[in-house]
Protein backbone atom coordinates (compact mmCIF):
# COMPACT_ATOMS: atom_id res chain seq x y z
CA UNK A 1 145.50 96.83 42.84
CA UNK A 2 143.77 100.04 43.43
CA UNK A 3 147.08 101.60 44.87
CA UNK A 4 148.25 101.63 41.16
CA UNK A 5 145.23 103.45 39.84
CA UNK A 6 146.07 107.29 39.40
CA UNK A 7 143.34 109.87 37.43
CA UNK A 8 144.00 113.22 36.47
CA UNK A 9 142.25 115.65 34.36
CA UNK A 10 142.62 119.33 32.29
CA UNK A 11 140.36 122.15 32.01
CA UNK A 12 137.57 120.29 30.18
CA UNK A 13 135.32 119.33 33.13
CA UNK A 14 137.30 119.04 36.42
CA UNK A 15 133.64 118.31 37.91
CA UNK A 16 132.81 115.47 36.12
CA UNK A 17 136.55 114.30 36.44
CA UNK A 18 136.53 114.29 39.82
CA UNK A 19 132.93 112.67 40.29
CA UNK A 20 134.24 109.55 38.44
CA UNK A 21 137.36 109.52 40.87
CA UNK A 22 135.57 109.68 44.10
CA UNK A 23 133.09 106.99 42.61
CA UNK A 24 135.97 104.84 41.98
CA UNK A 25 137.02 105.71 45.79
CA UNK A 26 140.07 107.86 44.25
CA UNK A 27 140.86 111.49 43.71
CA UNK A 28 142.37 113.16 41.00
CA UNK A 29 146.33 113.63 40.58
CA UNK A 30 147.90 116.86 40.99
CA UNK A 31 149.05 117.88 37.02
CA UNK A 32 149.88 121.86 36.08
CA UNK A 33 148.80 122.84 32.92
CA UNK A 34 151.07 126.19 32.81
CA UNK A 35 150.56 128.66 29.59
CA UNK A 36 152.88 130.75 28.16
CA UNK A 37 152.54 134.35 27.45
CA UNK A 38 151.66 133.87 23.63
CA UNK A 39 148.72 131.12 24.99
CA UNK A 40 150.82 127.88 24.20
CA UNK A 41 150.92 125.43 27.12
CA UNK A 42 152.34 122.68 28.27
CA UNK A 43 151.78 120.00 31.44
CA UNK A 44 153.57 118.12 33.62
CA UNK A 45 152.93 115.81 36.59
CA UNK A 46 153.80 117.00 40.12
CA UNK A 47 153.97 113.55 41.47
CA UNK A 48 155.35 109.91 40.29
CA UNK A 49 153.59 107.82 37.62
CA UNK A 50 156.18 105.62 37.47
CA UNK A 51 154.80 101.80 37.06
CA UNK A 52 151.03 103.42 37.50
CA UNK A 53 147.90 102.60 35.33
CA UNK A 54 147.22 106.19 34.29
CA UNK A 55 143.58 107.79 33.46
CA UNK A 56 143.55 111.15 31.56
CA UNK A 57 139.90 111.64 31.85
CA UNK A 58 138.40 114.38 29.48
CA UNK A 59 136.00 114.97 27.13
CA UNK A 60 137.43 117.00 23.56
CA UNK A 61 134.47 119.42 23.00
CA UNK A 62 135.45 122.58 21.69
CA UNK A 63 138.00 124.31 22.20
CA UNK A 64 140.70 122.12 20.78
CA UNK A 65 142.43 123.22 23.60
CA UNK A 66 140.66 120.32 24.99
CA UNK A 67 141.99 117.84 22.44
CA UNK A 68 145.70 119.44 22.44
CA UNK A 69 146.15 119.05 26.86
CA UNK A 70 144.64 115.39 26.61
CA UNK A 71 147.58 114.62 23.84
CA UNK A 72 150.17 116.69 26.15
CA UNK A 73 149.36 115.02 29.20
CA UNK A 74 149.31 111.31 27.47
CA UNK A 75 152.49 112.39 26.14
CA UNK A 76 153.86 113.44 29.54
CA UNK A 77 152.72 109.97 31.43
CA UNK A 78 154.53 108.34 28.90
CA UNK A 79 157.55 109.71 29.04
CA UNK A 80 157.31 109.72 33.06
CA UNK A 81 157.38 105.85 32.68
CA UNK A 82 153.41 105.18 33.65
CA UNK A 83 152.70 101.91 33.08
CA UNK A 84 149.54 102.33 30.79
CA UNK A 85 147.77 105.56 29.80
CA UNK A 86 143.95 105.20 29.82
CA UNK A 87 142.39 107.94 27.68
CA UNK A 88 138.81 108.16 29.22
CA UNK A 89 136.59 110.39 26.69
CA UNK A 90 132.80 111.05 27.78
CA UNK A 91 132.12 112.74 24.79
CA UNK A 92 134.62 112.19 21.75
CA UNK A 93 134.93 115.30 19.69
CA UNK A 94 135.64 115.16 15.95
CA UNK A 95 132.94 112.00 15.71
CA UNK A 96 130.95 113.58 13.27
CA UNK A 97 133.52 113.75 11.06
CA UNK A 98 133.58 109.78 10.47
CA UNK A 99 133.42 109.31 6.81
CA UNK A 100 133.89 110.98 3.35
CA UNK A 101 130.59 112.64 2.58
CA UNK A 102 132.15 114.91 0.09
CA UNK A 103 135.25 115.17 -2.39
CA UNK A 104 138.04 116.19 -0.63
CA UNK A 105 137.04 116.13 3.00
CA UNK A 106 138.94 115.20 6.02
CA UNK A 107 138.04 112.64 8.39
CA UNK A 108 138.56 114.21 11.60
CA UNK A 109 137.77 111.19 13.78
CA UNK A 110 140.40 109.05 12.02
CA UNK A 111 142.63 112.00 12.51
CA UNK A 112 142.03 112.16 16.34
CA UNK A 113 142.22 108.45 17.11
CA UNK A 114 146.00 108.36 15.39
CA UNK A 115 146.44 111.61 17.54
CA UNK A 116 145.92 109.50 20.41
CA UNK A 117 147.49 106.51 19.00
CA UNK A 118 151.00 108.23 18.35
CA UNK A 119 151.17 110.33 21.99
CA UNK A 120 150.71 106.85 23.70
CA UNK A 121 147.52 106.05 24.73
CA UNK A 122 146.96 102.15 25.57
CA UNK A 123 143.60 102.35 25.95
CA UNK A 124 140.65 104.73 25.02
CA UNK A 125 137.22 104.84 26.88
CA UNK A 126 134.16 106.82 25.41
CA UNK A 127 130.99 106.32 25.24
CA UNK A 128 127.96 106.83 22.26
CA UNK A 129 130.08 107.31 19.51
CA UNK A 130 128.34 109.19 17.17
CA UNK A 131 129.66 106.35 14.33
CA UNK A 132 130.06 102.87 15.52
CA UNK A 133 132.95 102.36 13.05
CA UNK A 134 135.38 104.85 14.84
CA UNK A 135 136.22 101.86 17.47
CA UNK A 136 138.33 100.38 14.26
CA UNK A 137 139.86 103.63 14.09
CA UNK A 138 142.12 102.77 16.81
CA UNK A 139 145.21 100.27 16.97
CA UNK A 140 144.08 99.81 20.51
CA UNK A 141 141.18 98.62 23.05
CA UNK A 142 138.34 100.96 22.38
CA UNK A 143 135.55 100.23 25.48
CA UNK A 144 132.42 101.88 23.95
CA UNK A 145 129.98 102.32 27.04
CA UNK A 146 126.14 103.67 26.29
CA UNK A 147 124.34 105.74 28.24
CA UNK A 148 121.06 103.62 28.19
CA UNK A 149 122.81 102.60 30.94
CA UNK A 150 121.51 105.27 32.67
CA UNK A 151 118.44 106.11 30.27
CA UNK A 152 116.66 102.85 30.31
CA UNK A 153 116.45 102.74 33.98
CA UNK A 154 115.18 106.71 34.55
CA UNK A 155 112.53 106.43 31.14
CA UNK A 156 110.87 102.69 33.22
CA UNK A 157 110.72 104.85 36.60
CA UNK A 158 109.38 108.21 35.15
CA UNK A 159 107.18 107.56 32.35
CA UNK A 160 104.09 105.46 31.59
CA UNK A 161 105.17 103.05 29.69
CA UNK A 162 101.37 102.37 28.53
CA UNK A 163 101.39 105.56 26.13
CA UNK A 164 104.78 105.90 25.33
CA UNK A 165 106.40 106.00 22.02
CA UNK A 166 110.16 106.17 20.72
CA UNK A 167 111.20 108.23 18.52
CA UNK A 168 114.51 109.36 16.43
CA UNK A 169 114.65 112.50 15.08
CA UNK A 170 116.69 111.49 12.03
CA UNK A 171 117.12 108.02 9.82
CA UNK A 172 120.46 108.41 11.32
CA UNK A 173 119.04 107.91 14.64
CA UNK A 174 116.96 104.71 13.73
CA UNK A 175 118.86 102.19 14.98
CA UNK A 176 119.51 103.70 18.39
CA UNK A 177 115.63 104.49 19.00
CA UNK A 178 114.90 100.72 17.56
CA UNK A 179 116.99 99.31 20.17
CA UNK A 180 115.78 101.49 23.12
CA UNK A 181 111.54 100.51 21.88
CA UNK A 182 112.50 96.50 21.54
CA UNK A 183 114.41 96.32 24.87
CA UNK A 184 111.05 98.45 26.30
CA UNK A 185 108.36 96.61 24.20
CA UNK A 186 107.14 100.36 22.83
CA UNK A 187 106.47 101.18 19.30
CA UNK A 188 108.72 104.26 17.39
CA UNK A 189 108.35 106.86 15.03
CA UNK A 190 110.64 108.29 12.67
CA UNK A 191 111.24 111.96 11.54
CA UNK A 192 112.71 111.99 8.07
CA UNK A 193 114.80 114.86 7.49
CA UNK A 194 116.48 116.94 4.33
CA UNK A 195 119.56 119.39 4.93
CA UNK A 196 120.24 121.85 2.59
CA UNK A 197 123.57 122.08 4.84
CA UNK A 198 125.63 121.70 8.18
CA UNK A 199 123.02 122.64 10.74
CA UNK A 200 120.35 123.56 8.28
CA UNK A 201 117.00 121.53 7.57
CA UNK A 202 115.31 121.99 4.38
CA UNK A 203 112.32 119.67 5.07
CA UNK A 204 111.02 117.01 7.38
CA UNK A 205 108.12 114.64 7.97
CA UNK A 206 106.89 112.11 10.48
CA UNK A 207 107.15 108.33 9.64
CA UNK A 208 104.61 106.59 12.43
CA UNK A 209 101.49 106.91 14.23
CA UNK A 210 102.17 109.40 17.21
CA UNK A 211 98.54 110.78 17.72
CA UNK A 212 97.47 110.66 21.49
CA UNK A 213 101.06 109.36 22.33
CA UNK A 214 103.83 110.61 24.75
CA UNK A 215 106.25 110.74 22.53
CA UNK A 216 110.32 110.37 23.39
CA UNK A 217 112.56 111.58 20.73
CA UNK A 218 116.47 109.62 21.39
CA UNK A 219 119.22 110.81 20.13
CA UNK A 220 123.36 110.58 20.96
CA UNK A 221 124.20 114.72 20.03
CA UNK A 222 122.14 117.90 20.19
CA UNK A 223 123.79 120.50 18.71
CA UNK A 224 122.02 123.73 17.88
CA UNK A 225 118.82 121.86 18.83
CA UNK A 226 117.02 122.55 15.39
CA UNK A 227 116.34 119.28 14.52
CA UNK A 228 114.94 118.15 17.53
CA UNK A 229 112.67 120.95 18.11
CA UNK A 230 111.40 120.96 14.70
CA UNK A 231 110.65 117.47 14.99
CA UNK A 232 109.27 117.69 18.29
CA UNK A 233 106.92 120.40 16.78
CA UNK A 234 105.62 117.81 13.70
CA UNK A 235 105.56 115.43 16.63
CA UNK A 236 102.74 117.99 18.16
CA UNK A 237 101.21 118.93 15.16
CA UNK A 238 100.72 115.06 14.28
CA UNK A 239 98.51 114.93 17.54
CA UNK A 240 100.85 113.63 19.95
CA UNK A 241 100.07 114.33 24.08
CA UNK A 242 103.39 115.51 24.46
CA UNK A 243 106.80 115.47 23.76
CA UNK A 244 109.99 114.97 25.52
CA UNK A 245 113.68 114.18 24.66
CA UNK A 246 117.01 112.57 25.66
CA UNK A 247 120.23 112.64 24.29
CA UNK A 248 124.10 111.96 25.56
CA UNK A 249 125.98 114.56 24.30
CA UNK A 250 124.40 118.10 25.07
CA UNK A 251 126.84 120.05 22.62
CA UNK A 252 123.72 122.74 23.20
CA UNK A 253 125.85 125.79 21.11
CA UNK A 254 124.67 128.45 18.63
CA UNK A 255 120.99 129.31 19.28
CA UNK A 256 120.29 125.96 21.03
CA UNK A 257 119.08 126.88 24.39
CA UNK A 258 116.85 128.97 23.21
CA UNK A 259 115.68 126.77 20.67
CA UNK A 260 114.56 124.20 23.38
CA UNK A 261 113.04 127.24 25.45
CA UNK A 262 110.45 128.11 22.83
CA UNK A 263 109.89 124.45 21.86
CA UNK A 264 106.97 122.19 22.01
CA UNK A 265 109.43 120.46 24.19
CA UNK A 266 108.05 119.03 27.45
CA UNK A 267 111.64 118.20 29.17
CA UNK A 268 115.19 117.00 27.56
CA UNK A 269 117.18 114.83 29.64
CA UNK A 270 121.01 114.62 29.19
CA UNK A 271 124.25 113.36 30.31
CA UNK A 272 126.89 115.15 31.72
CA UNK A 273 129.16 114.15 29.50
CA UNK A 274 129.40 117.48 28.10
CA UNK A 275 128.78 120.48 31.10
CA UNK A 276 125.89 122.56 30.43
CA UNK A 277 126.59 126.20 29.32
CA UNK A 278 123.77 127.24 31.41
CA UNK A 279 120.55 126.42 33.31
CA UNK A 280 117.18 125.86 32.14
CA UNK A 281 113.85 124.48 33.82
CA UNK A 282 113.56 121.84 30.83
CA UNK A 283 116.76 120.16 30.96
CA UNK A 284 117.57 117.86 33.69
CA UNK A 285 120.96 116.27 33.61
CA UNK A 286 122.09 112.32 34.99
CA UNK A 287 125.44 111.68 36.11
CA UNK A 288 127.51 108.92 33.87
CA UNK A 289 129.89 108.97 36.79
CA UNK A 290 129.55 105.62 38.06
CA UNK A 291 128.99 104.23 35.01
CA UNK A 292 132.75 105.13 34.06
CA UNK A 293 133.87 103.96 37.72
CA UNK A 294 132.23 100.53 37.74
CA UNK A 295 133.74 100.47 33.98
CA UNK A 296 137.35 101.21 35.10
CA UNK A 297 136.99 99.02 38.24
CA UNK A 298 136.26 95.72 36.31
CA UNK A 299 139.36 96.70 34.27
CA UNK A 300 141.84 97.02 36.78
CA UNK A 301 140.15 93.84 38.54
CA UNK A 302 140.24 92.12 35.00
CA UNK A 303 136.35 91.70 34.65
CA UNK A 304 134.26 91.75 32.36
CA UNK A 305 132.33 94.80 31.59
CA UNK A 306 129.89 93.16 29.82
CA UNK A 307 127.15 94.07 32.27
CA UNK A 308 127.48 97.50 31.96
CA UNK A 309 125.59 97.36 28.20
CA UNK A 310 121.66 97.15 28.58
CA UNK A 311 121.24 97.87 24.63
């Protein structure tokens, strides 16, 4: 069955792309991804997909350019007669944009998933949707992995359980650092946070005791990392030992790494979902390689993949 599995990637993260293959026991396709003059491109297969279970596997951070060669190259397995197109998407760009906040707003993650929908995808893997509801967004299989996977496993082996406290650094986060204390038997804290807009806090405050606790703030995205250090700062203030954080999705842009440099931030472990823009002493990065591997191999062997969710 394995001889029918084919992977291929675009420009996104060729690294991660090719970790998952080899973990699988594959390696990526050959696929050119030629550009014109003017900077539109196209792509096309240099070998046969014909009757082949086909994984396109990147993640649609910014650029769209991202986004646009994912669509191309779903577009172009169809039409080369593959027999299903697997769209495997560490980190799902546009997920932020799940709902209608405001008047006359678009919802960019409904937008995406009939993007992917209409080139041909059969099937869509991701993993930590920022929104749980974008898995109805699609008119097919949606196989939502999460990285406590890998989190759960690393925070039991490297921290003392005995002082440790969960945290999320929004109400938005709640849920996610809820599930993550109850499966560990810790206690959490909550930062509640005002915006006055996108990527702007007006005010925050600490909901929990955190005084002469390690404290682990969890969250799915950083962004420009103001939240996190801001709450990891109250955190600090409130008379916590110290203060560390994990997240899936290190979009890490704007002022970010910087942020996290002059933090009260003791480490930040991430996925590599996303590749980092650069290198810092504080962040240390875990593969979601296998994860996605063991995921596709139970597909294409018809398991479950039930075992592959810890919380």
């Amino acid at each position: 069955m394995g001889d029918r599995v084919k992977f291929f990637t675009g420009n996104a993260d060729a690294n991660l792309a090719g970790q998952i293959a080899k973990a699988y026991g594959s390696e990526l396709g050959d696929v050119s991804i030629p550009k014109f003059s003017d900077g539109e491109y196209t792509t096309y297969f240099n070998e046969t997909v014909r009757g082949q279970d086909v994984f396109i596997l990147q993640s649609t951070f910014p650029p769209v350019d991202n986004l646009m060669e994912l669509l191309l190259m779903i577009d172009a397995a169809k039409r080369a007669s593959a027999r299903q197109i697997i769209a495997v998407l560490p980190y799902f760009g546009f997920a932020r944009q799940d709902r209608k906040d405001k008047p006359r707003v678009a919802i960019g993650s409904k937008l995406v998933a009939n993007l992917l929908t209409a080139a041909g995808v059969t099937r869509v893997i991701t993993m930590d949707l920022h929104a749980d509801q974008i898995q109805g967004f699609f008119e097919v299989p949606v196989d939502h992995l999460y990285a406590s996977s890998i989190f759960l496993p690393f925070i039991k082996k490297h921290y003392d359980l005995g002082n440790l406290i969960m945290a999320a650094p929004d109400t938005g986060g709640t849920k996610r650092a809820n599930a993550y204390s109850k499966f560990l038997g810790l206690e959490m804290a909550i930062c509640y946070k005002q915006r006055s807009a996108a990527n702007q806090i007006e005010s925050m405050m600490v909901i929990g005791d955190v005084k002469g606790k390690d404290v682990l703030i969890i969250d799915d995205i950083i962004d420009t990392a103001g939240t996190i250090c801001k709450a990891a700062e109250l955190m600090i203030e409130q008379g916590a030992n110290s203060v560390s954080a994990m997240c899936t999705h290190a979009v890490l842009s704007g002022p970010a790494y910087e942020r996290i440099e002059n933090s009260a931030i003791k480490e930040l472990i991430v996925s590599d979902t996303i590749p980092l823009k650069q290198k810092s002493d504080k962040i240390k990065v875990l593969t979601v390689a296998n994860l996605f591997a063991d995921v596709i191999r139970s597909l294409e062997n018809h398991e479950s993949i039930s075992s592959n969710f810890i919380v």
